[in-house]
Protein backbone atom coordinates (compact mmCIF):
# COMPACT_ATOMS: atom_id res chain seq x y z
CA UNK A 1 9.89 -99.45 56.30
CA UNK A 2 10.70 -95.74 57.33
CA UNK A 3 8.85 -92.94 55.52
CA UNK A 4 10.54 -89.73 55.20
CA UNK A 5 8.31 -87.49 53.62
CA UNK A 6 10.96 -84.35 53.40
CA UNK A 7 12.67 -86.41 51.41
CA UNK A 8 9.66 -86.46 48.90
CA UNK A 9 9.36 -83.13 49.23
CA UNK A 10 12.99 -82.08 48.94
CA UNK A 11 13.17 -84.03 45.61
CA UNK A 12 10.17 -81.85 44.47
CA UNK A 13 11.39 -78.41 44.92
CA UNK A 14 14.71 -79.94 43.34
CA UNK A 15 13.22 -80.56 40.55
CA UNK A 16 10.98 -77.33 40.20
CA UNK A 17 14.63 -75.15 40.26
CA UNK A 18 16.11 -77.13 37.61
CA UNK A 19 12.79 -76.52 35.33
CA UNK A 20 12.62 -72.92 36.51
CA UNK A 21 16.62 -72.29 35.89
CA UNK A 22 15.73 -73.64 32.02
CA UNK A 23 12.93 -71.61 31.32
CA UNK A 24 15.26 -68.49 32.39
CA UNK A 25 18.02 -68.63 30.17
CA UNK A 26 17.74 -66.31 27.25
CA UNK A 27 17.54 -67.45 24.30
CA UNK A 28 20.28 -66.41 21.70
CA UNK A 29 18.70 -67.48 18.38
CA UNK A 30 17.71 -64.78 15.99
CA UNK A 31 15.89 -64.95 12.66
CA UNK A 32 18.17 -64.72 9.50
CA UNK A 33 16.90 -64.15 5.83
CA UNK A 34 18.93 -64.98 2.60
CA UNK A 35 17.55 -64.05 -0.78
CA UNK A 36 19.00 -66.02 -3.30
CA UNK A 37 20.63 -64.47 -6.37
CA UNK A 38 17.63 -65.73 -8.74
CA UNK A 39 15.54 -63.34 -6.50
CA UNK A 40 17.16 -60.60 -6.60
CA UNK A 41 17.67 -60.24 -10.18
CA UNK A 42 13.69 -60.75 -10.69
CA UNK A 43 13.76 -57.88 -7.93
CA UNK A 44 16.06 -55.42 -10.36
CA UNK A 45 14.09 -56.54 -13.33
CA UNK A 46 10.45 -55.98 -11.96
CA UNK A 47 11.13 -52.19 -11.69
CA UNK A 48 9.39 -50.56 -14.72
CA UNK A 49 11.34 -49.06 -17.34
CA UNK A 50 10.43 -45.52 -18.23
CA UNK A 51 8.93 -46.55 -21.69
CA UNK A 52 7.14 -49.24 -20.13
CA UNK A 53 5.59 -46.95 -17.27
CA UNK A 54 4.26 -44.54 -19.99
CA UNK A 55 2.27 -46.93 -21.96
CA UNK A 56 0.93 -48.04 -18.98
CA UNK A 57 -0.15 -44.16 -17.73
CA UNK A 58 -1.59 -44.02 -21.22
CA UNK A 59 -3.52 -47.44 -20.97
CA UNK A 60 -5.28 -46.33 -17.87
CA UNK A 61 -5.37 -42.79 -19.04
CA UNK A 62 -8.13 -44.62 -21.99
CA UNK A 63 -9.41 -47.45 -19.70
CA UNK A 64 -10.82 -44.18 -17.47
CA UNK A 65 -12.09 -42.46 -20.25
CA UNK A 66 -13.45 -44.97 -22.15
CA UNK A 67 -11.51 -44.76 -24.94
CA UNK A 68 -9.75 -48.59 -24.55
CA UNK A 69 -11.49 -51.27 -26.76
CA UNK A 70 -10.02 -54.44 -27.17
CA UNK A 71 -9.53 -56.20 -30.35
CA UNK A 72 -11.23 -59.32 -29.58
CA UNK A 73 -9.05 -61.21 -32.47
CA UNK A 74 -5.89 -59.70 -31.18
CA UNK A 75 -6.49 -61.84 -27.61
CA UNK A 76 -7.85 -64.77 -29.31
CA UNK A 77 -4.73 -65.31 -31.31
CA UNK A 78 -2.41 -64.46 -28.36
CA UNK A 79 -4.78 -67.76 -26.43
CA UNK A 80 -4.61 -69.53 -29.65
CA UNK A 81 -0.96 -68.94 -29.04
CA UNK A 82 -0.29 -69.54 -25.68
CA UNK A 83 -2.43 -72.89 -25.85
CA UNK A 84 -0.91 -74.49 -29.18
CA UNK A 85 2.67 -74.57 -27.35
């Protein structure tokens, strides 16, 4: 039995090219983003009316100066509410 060991070694290198040739090659994927139609009506319709930003000014206008109370029966009927559905 003859042992050639270029041979072995030949096959080695041969085999390192071929990995190193396929770690080389640029890659041609690129990230792509859809947003559904659903999304981008919630988008449009999160953007706070004019009315809706006042009362909210005004809110933490009271909350800062202590002025806000909160009508405890007002939020227990809005649970009551919300938890008899």
């Amino acid at each position: 039995m003859k042992i050639n060991p270029m041979h072995s070694v030949n096959a080695y290198r041969k085999q390192q090219d071929v990995t190193t040739q396929k770690t080389t090659e640029p890659t041609k994927k690129q990230d792509q983003l859809q947003i559904s139609s659903e999304a981008k009506k919630m988008q449009e319709s999160s953007q706070l009316s004019a009315d809706r930003q006042e009362k909210i000014s005004k809110l933490k206008a009271d909350i800062d100066q202590g002025k806000y109370k909160v009508n405890a029966n007002e939020v227990a009927r809005k649970f009551y509410d919300f938890w008899s559905k």
